[in-house]
C-alpha atoms as a PDB file:
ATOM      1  CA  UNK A   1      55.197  -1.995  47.503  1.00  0.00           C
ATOM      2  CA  UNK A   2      56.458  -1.759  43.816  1.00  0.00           C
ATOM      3  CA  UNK A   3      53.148  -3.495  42.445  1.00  0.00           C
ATOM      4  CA  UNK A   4      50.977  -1.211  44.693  1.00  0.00           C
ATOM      5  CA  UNK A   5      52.846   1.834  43.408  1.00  0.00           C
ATOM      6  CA  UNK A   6      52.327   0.762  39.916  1.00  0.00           C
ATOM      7  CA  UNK A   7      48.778  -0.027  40.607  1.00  0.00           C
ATOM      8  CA  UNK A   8      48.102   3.518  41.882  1.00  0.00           C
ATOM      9  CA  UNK A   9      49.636   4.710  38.884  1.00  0.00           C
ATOM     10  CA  UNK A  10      47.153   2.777  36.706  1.00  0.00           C
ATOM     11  CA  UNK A  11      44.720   4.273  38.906  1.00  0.00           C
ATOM     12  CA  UNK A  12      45.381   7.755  38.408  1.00  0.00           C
ATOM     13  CA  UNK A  13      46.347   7.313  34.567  1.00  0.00           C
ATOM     14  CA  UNK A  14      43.185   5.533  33.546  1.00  0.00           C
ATOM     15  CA  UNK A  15      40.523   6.305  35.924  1.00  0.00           C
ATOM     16  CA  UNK A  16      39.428   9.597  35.403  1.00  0.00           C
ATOM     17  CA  UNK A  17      39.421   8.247  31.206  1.00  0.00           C
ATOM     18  CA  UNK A  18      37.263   5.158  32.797  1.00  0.00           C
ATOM     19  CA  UNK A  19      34.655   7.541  34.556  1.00  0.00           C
ATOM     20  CA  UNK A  20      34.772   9.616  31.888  1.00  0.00           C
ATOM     21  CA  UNK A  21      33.901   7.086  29.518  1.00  0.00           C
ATOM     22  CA  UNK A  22      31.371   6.072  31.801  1.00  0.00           C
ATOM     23  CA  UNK A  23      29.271   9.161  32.287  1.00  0.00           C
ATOM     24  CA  UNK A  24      29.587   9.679  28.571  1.00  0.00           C
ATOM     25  CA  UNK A  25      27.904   6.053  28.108  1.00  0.00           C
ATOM     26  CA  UNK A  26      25.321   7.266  30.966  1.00  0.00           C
ATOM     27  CA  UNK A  27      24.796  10.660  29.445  1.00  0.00           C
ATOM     28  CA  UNK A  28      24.456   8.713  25.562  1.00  0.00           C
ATOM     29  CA  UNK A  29      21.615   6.355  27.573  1.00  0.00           C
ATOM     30  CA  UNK A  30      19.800   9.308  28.497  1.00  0.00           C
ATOM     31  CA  UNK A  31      20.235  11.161  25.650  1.00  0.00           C
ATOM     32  CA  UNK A  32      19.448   7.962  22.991  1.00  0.00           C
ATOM     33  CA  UNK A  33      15.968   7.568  25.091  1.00  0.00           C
ATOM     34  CA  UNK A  34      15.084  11.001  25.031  1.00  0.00           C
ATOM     35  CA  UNK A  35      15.261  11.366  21.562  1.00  0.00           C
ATOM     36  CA  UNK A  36      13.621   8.454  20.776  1.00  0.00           C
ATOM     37  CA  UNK A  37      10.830   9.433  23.178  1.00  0.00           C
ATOM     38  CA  UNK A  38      10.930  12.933  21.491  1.00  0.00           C
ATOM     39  CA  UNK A  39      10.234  11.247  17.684  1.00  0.00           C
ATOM     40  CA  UNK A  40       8.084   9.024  19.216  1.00  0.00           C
ATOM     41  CA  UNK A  41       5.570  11.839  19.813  1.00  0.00           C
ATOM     42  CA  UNK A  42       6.714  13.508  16.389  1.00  0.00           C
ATOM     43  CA  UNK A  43       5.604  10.704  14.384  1.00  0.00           C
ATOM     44  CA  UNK A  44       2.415   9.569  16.271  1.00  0.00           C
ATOM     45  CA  UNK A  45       1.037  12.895  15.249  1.00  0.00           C
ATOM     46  CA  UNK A  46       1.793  11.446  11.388  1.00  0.00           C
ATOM     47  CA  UNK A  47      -0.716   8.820   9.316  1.00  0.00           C
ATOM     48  CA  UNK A  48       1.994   6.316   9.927  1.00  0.00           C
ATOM     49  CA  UNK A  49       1.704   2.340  10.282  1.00  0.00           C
ATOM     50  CA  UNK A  50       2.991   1.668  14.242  1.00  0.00           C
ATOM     51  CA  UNK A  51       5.199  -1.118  13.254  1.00  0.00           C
ATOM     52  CA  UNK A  52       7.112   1.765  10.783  1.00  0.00           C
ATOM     53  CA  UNK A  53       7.314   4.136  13.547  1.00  0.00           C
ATOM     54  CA  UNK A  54       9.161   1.844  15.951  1.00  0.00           C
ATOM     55  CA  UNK A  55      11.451   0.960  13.397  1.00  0.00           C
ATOM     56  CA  UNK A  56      12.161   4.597  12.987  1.00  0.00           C
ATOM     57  CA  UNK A  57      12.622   5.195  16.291  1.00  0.00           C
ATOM     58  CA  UNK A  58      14.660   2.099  17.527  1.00  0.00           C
ATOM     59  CA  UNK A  59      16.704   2.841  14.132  1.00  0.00           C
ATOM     60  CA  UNK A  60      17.662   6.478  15.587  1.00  0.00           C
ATOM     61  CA  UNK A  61      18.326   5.489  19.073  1.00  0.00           C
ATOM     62  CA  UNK A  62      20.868   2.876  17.362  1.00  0.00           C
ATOM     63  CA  UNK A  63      22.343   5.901  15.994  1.00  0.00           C
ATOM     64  CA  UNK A  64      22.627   8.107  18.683  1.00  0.00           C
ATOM     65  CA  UNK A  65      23.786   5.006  21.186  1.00  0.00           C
ATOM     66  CA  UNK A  66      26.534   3.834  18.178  1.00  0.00           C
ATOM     67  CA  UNK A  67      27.880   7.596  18.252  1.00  0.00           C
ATOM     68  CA  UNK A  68      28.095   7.263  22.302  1.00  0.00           C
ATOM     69  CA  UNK A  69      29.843   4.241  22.120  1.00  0.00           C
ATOM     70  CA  UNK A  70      32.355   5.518  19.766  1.00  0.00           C
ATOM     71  CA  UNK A  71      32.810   9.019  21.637  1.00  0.00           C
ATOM     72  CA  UNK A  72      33.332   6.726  24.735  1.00  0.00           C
ATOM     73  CA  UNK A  73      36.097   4.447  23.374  1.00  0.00           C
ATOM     74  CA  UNK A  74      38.123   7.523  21.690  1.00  0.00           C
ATOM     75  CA  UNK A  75      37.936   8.776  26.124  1.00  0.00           C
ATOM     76  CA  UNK A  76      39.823   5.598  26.709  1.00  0.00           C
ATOM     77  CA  UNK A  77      42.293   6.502  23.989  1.00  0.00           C
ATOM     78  CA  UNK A  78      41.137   3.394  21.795  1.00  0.00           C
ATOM     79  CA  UNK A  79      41.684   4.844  17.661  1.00  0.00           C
ATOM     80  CA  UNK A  80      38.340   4.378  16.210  1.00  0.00           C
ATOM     81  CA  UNK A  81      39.841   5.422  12.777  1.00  0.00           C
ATOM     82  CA  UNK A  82      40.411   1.475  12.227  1.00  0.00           C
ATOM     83  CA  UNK A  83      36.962   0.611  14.259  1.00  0.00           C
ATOM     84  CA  UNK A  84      35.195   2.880  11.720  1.00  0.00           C
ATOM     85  CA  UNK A  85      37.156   1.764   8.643  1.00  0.00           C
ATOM     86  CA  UNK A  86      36.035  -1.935   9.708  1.00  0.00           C
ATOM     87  CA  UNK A  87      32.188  -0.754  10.420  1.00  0.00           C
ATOM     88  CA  UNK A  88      32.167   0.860   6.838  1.00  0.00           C
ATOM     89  CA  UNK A  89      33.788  -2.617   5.137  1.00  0.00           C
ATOM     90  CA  UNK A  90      31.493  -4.949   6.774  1.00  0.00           C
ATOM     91  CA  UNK A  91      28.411  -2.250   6.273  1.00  0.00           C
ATOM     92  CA  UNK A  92      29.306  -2.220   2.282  1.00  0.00           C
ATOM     93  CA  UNK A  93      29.278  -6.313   2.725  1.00  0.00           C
ATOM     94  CA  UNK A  94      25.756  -6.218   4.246  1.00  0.00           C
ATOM     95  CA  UNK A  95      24.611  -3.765   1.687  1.00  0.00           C
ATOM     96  CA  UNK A  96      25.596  -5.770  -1.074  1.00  0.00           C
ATOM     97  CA  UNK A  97      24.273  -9.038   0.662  1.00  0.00           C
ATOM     98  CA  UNK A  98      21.190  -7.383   1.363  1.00  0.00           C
ATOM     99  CA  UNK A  99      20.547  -5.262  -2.239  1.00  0.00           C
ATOM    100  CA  UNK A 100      16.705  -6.662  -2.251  1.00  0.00           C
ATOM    101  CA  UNK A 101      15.931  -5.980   1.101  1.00  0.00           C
ATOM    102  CA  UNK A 102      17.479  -2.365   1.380  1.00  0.00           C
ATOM    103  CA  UNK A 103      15.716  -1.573  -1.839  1.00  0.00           C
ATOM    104  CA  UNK A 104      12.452  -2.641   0.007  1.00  0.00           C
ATOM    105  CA  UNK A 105      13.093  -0.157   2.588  1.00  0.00           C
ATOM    106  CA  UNK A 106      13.950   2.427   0.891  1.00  0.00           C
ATOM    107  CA  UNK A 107      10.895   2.092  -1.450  1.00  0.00           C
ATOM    108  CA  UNK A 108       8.899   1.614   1.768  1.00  0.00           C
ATOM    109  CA  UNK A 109       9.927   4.632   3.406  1.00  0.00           C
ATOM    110  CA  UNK A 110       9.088   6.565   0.367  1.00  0.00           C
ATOM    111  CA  UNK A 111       5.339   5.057   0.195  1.00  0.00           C
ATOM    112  CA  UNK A 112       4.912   5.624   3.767  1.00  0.00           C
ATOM    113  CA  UNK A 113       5.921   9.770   3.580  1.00  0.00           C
ATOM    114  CA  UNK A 114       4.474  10.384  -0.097  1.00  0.00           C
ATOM    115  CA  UNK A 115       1.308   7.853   0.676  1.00  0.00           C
ATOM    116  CA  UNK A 116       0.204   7.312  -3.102  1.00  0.00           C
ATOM    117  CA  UNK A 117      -1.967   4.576  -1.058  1.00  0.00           C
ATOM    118  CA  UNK A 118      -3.197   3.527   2.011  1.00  0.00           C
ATOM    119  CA  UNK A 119      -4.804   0.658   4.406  1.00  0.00           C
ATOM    120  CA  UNK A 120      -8.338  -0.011   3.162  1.00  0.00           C
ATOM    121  CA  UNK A 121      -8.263   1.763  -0.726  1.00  0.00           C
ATOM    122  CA  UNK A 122      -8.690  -0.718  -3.192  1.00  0.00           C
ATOM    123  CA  UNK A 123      -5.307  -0.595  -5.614  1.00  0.00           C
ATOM    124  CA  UNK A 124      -3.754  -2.037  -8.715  1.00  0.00           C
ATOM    125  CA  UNK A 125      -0.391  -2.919  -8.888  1.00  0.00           C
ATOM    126  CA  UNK A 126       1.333  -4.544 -11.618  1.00  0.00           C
ATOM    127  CA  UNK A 127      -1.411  -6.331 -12.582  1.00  0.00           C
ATOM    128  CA  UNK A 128      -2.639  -7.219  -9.639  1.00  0.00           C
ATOM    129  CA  UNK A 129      -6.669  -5.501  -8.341  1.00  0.00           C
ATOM    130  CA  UNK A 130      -7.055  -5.831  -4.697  1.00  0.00           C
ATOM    131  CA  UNK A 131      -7.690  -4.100  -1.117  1.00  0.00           C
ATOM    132  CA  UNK A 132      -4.514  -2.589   0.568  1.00  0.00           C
ATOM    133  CA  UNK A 133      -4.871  -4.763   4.059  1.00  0.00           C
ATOM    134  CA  UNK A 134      -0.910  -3.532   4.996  1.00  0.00           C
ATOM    135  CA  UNK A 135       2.031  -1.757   4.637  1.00  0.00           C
ATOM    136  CA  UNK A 136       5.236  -2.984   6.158  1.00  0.00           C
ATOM    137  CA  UNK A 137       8.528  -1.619   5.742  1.00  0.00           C
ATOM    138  CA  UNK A 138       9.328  -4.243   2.831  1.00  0.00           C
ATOM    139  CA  UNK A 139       6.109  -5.039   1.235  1.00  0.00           C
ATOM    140  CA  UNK A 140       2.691  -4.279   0.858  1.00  0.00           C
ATOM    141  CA  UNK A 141       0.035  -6.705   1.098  1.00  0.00           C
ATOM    142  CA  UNK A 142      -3.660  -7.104  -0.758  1.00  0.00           C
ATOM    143  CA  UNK A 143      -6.511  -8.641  -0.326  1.00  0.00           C
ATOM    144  CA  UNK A 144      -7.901  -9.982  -3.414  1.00  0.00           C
ATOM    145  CA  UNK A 145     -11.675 -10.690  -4.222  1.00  0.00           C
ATOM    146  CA  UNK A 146     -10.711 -14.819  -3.620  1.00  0.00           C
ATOM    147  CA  UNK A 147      -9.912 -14.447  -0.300  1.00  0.00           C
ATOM    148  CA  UNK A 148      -6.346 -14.806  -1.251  1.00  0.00           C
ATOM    149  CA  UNK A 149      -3.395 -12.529  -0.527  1.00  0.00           C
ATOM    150  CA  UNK A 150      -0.552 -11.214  -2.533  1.00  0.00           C
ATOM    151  CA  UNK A 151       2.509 -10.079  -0.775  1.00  0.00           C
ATOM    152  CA  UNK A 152       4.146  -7.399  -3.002  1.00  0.00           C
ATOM    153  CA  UNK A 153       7.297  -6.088  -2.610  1.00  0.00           C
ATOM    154  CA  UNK A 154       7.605  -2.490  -2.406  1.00  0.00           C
ATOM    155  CA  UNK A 155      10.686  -2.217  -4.732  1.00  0.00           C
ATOM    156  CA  UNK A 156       8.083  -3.553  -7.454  1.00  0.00           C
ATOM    157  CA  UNK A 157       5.475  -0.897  -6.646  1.00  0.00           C
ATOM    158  CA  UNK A 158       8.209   2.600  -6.901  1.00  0.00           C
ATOM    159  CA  UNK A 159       8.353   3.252 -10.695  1.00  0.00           C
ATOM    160  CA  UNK A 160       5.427   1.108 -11.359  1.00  0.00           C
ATOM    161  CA  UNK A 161       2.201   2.997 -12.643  1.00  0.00           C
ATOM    162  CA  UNK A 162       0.031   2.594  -9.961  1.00  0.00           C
ATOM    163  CA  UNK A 163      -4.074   2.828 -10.295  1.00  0.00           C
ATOM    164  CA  UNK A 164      -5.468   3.973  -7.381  1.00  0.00           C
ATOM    165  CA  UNK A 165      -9.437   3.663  -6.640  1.00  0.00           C
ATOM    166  CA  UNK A 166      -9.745   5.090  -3.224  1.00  0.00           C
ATOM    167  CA  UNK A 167     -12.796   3.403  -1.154  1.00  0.00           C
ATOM    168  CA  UNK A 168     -15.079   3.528  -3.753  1.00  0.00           C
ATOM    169  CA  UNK A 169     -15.222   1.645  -7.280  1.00  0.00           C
ATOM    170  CA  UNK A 170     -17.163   2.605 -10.560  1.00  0.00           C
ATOM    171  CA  UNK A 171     -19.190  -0.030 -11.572  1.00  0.00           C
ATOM    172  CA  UNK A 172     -19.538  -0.744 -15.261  1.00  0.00           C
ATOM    173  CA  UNK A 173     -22.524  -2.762 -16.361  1.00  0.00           C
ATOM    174  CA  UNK A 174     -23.982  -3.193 -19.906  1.00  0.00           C
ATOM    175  CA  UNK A 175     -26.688  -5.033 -21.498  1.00  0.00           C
ATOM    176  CA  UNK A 176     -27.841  -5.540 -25.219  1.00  0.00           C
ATOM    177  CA  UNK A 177     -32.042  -4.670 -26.136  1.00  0.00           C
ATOM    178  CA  UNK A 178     -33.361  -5.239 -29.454  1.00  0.00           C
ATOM    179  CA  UNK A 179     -33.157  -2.907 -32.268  1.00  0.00           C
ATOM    180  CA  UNK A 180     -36.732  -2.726 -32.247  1.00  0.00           C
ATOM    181  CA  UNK A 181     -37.288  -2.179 -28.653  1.00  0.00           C
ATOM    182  CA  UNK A 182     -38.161   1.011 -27.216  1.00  0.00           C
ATOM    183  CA  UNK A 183     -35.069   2.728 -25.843  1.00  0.00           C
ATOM    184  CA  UNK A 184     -36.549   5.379 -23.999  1.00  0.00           C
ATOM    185  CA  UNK A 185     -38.974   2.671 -21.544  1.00  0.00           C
ATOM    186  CA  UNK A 186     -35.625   0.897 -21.535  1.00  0.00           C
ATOM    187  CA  UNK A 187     -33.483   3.587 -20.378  1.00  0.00           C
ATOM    188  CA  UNK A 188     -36.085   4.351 -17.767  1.00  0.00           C
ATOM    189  CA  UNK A 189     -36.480   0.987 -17.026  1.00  0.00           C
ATOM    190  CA  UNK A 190     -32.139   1.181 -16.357  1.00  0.00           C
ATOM    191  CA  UNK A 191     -32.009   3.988 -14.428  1.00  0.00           C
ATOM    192  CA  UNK A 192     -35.003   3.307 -12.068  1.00  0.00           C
ATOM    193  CA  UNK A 193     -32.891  -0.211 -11.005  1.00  0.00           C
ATOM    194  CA  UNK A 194     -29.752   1.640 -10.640  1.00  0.00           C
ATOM    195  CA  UNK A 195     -31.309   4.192  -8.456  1.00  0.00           C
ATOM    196  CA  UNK A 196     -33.459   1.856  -6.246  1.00  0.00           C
ATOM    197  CA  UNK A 197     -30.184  -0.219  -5.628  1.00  0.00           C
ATOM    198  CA  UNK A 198     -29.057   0.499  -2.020  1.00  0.00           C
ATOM    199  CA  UNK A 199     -25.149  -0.047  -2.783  1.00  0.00           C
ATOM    200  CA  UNK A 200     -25.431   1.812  -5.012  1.00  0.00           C
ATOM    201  CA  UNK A 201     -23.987   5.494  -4.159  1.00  0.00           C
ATOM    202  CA  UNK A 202     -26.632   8.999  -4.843  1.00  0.00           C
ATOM    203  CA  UNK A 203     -22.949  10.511  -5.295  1.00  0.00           C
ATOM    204  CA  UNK A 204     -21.671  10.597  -7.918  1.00  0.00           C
ATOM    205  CA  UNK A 205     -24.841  10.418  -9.651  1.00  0.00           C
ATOM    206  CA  UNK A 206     -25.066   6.650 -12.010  1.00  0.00           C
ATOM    207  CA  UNK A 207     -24.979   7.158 -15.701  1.00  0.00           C
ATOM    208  CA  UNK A 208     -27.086   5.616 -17.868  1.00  0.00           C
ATOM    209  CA  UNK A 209     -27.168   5.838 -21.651  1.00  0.00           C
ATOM    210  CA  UNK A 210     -26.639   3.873 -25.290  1.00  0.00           C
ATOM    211  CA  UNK A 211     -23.375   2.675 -25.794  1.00  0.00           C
ATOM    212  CA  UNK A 212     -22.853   0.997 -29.162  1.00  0.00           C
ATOM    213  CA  UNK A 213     -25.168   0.259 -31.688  1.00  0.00           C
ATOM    214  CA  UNK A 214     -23.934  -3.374 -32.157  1.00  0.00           C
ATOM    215  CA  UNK A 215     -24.778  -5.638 -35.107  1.00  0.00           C
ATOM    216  CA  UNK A 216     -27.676  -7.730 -33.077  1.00  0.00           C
ATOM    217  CA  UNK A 217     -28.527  -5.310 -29.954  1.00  0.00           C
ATOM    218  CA  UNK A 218     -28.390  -1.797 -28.687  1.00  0.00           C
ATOM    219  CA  UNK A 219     -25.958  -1.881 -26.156  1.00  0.00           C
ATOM    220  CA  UNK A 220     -26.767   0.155 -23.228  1.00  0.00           C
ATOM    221  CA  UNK A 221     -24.228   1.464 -20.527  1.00  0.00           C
ATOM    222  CA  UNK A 222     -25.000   1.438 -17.140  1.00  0.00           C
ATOM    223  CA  UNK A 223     -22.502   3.404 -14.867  1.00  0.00           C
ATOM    224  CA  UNK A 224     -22.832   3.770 -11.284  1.00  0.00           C
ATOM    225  CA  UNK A 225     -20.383   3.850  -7.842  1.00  0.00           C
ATOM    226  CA  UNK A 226     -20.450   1.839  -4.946  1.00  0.00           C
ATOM    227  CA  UNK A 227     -17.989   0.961  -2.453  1.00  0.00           C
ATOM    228  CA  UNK A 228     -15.320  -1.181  -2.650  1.00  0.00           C
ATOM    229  CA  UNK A 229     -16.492  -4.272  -0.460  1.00  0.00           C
ATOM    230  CA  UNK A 230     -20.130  -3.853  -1.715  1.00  0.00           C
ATOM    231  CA  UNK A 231     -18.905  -4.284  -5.296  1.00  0.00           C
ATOM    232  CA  UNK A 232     -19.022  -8.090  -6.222  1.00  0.00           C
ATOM    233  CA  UNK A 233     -22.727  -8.088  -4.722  1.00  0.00           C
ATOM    234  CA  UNK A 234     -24.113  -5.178  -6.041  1.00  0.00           C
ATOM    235  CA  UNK A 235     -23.039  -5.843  -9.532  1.00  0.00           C
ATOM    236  CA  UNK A 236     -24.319  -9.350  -9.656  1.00  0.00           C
ATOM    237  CA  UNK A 237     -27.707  -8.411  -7.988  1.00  0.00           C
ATOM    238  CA  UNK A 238     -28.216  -5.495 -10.479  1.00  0.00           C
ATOM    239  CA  UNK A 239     -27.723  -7.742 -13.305  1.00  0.00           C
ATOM    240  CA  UNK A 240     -30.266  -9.559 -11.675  1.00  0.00           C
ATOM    241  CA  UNK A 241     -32.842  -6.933 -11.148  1.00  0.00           C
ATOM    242  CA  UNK A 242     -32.539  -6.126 -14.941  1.00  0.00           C
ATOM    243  CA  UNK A 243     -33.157  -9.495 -16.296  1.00  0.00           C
ATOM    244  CA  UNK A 244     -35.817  -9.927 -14.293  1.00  0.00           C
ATOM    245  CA  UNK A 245     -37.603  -6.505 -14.935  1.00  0.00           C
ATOM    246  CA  UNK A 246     -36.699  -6.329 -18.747  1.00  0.00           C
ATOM    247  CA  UNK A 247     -38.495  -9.692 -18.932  1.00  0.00           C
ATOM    248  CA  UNK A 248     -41.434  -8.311 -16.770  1.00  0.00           C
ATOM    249  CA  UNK A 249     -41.509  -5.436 -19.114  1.00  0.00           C
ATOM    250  CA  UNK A 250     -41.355  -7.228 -22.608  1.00  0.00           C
ATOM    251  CA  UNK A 251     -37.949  -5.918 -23.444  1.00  0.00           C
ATOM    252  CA  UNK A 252     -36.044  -8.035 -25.646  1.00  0.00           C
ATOM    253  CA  UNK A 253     -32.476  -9.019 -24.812  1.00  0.00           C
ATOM    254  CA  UNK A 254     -31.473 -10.515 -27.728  1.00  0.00           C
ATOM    255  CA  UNK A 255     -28.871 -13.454 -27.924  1.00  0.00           C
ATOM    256  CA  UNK A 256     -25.962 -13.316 -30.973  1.00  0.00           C
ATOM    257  CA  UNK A 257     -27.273 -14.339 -33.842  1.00  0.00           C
ATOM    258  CA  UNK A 258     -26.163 -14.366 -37.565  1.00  0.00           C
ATOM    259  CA  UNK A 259     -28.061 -15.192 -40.349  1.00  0.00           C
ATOM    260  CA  UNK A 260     -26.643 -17.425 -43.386  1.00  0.00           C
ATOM    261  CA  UNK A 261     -27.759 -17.662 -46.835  1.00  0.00           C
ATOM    262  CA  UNK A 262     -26.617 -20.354 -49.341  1.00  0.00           C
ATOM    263  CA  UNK A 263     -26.514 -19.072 -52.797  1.00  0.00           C
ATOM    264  CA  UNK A 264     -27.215 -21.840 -55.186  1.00  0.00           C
ATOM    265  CA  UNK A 265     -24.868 -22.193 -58.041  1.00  0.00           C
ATOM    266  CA  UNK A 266     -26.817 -20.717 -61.810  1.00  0.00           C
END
């Protein structure tokens, strides 16, 4: 009779702090779904990667279910002062164990929201020219003209000057004609190649004028815009073109030469 007395008294001591801990844990299941439903929907309406958005969103459920859980335990009368004391020692431990990595996100949540790049623009980053193919959380990744691919780590891009082409690339071509050439038929010659190239963009318009007067040649400067996968192709096939034609119309390309003279001794 004595136990069942004392059992009762459990009963009426601890269970309404047991159901209410329970329908706080219910209520915090609800709640940590809604509002991860709710960003969800916030962020698909953003030019965000999908793999970043359900890291955000898992990452603020985690939040809202951690602050449930606590709430919950202080309802059974359990002192999370020590619970959160412990949380914040082993959190500093992980953030010191994980210094690189937590950089990485941090400098990946700053590329994602101030974009100074995206999938598909072709990028340089310290030193390195290639085609933005991803961006993760931790890294981003390029595809380089070799078919190779450099994983980057996005603590090495935030501070780093970053150039930036966009979709398109300007192409830079030059070639050398003989001082004695005519540089008008030349020029002409240029342009019409440039213009009858079909990578090669109406917008912006090519450029196409003398460059340097070098020692053997006049160096002329060929300047047009293309996109960024038609680049390696267009440039080599132009080159091309103006070999062939130049030779067709008896321009000269000269080759380096220098010319030596022995003085004889008087």
């Amino acid at each position: 009779m004595a136990i069942t007395d004392h059992m009762l008294d459990l009963l009426v001591t601890y269970g309404f702090q047991v159901l209410g801990a329970l329908a706080i844990l219910s209520l915090g299941l609800v709640l940590g779904r809604w509002v991860g439903n709710a960003l969800q929907r916030l962020l698909q309406q953003q030019d965000m990667e999908p793999p970043v958005r359900m890291l955000l969103v898992r990452i603020v459920r985690g939040l809202v279910l951690l602050f449930v859980l606590l709430t919950a335990l202080e309802r059974l009368g359990v002192q999370i002062g020590p619970f959160l004391a412990g949380i914040g020692v082993v959190g500093l431990g992980v953030g010191i164990a994980m210094q690189g990595v937590l950089s990485d996100v941090i400098a990946g949540l700053t590329i994602i929201f101030t974009k100074p790049y995206r999938v598909g623009e072709y990028v340089e980053l310290i030193g390195v020219e290639g085609q933005v193919s991803a961006i993760s959380i931790v890294s981003t990744i390029l595809d380089l003209a070799d078919r190779s691919r450099v994983v980057i780590p996005n603590r090495k891009v935030i501070g780093e000057v970053l150039h930036n082409f966009g979709d398109v690339r300007q192409m830079r071509l030059t070639v050398g004609v003989a001082h004695g050439a005519d540089l008008n038929k030349a020029l002409a010659v240029a342009r019409d190649l440039v213009l009858a190239n079909p990578p090669v963009l109406k917008e912006p318009a090519p450029l196409v004028g003398i460059a340097v007067l070098a020692d053997s040649a006049v160096t002329v400067s060929i300047q047009s815009w293309v996109k960024v996968a038609d680049y390696l192709w267009a440039q080599a096939e132009l080159y091309r073109a103006i070999v062939e034609e130049f030779r067709a119309q008896r321009i000269d390309i000269p080759f380096p030469q220098q010319e030596v003279r022995l003085l004889g001794s008087s």
